[in-house]
Protein backbone atom coordinates (compact mmCIF):
# COMPACT_ATOMS: atom_id res chain seq x y z
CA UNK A 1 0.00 0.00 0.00
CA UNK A 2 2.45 2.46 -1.47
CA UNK A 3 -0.12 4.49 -2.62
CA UNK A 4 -0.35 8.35 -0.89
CA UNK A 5 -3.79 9.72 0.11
CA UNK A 6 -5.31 12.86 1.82
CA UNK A 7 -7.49 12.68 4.68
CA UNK A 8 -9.32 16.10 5.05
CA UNK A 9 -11.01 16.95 8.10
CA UNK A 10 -13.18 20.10 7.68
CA UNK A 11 -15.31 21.30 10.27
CA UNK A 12 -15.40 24.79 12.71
CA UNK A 13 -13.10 25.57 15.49
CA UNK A 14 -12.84 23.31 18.09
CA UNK A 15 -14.89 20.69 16.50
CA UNK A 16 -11.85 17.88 16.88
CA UNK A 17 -10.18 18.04 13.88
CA UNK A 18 -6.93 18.25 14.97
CA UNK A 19 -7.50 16.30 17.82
CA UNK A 20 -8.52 13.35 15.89
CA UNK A 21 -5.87 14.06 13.16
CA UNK A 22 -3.39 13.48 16.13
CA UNK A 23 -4.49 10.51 17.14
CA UNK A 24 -4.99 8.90 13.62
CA UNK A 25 -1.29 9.80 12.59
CA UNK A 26 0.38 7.43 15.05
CA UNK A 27 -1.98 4.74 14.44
CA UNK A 28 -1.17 4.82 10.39
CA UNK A 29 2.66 4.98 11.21
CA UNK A 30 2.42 2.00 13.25
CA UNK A 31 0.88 0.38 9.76
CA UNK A 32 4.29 1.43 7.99
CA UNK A 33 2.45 4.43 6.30
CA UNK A 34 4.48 7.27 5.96
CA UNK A 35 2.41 10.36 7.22
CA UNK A 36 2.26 13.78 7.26
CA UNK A 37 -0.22 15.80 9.24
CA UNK A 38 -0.81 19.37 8.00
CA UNK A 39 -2.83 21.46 10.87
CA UNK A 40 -4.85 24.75 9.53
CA UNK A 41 -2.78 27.37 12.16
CA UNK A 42 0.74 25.65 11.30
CA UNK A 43 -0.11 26.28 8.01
CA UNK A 44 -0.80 29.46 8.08
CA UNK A 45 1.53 30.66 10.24
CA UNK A 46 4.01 29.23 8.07
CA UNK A 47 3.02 29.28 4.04
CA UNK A 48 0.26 32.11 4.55
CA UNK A 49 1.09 34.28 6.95
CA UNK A 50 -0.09 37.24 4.42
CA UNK A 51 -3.27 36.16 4.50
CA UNK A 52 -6.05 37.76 5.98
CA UNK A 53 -9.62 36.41 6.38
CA UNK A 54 -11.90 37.44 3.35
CA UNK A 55 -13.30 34.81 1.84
CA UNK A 56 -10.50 35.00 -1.06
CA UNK A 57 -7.33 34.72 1.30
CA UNK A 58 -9.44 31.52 3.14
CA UNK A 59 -9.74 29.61 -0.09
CA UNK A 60 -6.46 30.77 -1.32
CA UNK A 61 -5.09 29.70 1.88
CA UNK A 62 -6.95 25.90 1.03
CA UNK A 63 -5.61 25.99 -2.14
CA UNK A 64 -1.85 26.00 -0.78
CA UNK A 65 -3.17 23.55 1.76
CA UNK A 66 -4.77 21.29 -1.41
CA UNK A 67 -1.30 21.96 -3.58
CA UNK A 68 0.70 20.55 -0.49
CA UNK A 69 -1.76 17.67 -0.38
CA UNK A 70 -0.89 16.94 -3.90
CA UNK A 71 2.37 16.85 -3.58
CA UNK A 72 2.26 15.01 -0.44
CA UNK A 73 -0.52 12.47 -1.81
CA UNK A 74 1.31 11.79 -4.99
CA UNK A 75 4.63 11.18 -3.49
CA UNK A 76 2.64 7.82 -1.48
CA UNK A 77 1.89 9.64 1.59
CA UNK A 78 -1.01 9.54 4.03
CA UNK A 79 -1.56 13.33 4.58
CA UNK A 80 -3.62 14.52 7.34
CA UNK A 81 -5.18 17.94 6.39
CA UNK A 82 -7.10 19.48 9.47
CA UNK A 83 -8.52 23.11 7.80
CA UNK A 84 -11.90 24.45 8.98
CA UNK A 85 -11.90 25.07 4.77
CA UNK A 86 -15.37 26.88 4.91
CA UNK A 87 -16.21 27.10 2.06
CA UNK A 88 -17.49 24.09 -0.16
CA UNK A 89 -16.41 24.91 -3.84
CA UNK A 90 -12.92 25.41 -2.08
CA UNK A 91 -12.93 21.82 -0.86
CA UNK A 92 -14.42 20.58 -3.83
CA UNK A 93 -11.19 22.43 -5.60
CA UNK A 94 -9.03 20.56 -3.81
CA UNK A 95 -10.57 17.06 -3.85
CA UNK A 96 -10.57 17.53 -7.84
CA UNK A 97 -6.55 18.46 -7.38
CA UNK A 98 -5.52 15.86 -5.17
CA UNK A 99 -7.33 12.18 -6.38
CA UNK A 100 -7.24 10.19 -3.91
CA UNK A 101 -9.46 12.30 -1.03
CA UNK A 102 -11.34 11.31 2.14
CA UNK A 103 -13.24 14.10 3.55
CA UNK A 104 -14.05 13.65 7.09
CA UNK A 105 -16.58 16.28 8.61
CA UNK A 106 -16.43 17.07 12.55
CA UNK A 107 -19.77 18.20 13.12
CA UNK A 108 -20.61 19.52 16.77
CA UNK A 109 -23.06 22.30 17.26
CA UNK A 110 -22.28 26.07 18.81
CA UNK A 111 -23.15 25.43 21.79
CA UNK A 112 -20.83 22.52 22.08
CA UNK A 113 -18.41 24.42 20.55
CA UNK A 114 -18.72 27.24 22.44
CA UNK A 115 -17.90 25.09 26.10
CA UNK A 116 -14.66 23.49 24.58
CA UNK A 117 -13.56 26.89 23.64
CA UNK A 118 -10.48 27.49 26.20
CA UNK A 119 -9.15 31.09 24.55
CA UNK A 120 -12.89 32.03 24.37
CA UNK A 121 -13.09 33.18 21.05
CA UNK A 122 -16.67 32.05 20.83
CA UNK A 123 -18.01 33.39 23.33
CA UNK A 124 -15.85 36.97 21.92
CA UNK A 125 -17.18 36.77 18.61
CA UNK A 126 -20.54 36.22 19.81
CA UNK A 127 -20.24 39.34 21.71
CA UNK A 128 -19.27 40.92 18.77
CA UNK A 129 -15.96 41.57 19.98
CA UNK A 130 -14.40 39.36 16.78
CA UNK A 131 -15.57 40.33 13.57
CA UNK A 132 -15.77 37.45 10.63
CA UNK A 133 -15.54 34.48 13.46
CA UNK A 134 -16.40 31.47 10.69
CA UNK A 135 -19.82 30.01 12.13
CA UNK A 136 -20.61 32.99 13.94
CA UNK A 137 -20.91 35.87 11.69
CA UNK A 138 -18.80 34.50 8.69
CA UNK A 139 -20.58 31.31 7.21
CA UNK A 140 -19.51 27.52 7.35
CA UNK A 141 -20.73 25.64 4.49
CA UNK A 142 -21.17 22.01 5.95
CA UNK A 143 -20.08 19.43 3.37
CA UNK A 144 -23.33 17.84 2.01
CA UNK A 145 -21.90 14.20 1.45
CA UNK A 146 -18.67 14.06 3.27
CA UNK A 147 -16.96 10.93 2.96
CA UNK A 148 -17.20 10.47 6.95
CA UNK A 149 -19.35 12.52 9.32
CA UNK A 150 -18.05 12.33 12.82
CA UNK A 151 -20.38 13.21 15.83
CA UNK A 152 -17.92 14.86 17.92
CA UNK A 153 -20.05 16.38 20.37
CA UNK A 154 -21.97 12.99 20.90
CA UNK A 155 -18.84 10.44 20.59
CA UNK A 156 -16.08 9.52 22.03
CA UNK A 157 -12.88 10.30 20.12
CA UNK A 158 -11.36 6.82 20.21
CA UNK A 159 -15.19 6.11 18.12
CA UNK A 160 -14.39 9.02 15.77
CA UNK A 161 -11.36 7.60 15.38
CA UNK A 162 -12.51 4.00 14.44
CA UNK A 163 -14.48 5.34 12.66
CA UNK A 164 -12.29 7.03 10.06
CA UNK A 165 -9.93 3.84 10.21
CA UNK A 166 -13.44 1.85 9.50
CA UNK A 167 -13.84 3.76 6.40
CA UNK A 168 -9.81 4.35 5.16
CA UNK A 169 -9.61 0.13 5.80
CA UNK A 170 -12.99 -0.58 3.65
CA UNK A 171 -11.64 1.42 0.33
CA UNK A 172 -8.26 -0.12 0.80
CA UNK A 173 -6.06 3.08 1.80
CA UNK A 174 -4.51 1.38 4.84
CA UNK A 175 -3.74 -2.22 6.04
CA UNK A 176 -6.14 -3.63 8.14
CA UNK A 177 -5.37 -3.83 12.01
């Protein structure tokens, strides 16, 4: 199973997406999968730094996202891509780019959302303290037929993430435990 793919997990702040990442990367290294997990903030604080937050530096910032995804995915590795990515025809964009694609959506509602927050953000941008907070006053464009859809606010994260394995197993990305 030389063959690279990307496993994108879209979904708002503090939904689990780089929580789950984390815990997925160790499991497909200990498969003999070479992997490379690419988190939203590292990203951008290191290939986009430029970037603001219209809506045209967010899906510009995807697209470098996608193009390292390519790269990544075409060269045999498993790349973990946790982006909120907000915007559909963005992710679409990028599952077109790359080929081989998993989109995994980690759905939890505001309120949920708004408990886990530790810096408070939410709770900031809901004050309208934060201007263009995606899911508060900037939109979120849930995928309509992700590959996965992960309950995070209603599962555990060791389900979420046998869940993803589940799927990544069934279409013959990775080895079976």
């Amino acid at each position: 199973m030389s063959n690279g793919f990307t496993l994108w997990f879209t979904g708002l702040s503090g939904a689990g997406k780089t929580t789950i990442s984390s815990r997925i990367a160790p499991i497909l290294r200990d498969r003999k999968l070479r992997v490379e997990v690419l988190d939203g903030d590292v990203v951008r604080d290191n290939l986009s730094t430029r970037l603001g937050f219209s809506k045209e530096d967010r899906d510009e910032n995807i697209r470098r996202i996608g193009w390292l995804c390519e790269l990544l995915t075409r060269n045999g590795i498993a790349t973990l891509a946790a982006a909120i990515s907000p915007y559909r025809e963005a992710r679409f964009e990028v599952r077109q780019r790359v080929g081989t694609f998993v989109e995994v959506f980690c759905d939890a509602p505001l309120e949920v959302l708004t408990e886990r927050d530790p810096k408070g953000l939410y709770k900031r941008a809901l004050a309208g303290e934060i201007k263009n907070f995606t899911g508060v006053d900037d939109p979120y464009e849930r995928p309509e037929n992700p590959d996965v859809h992960l309950d995070t606010a209603g599962t555990t994260i060791d389900h979420c993430v046998g869940q993803v394995l589940r799927v990544l197993e069934e279409r013959g990305l990775i080895p079976k435990a």
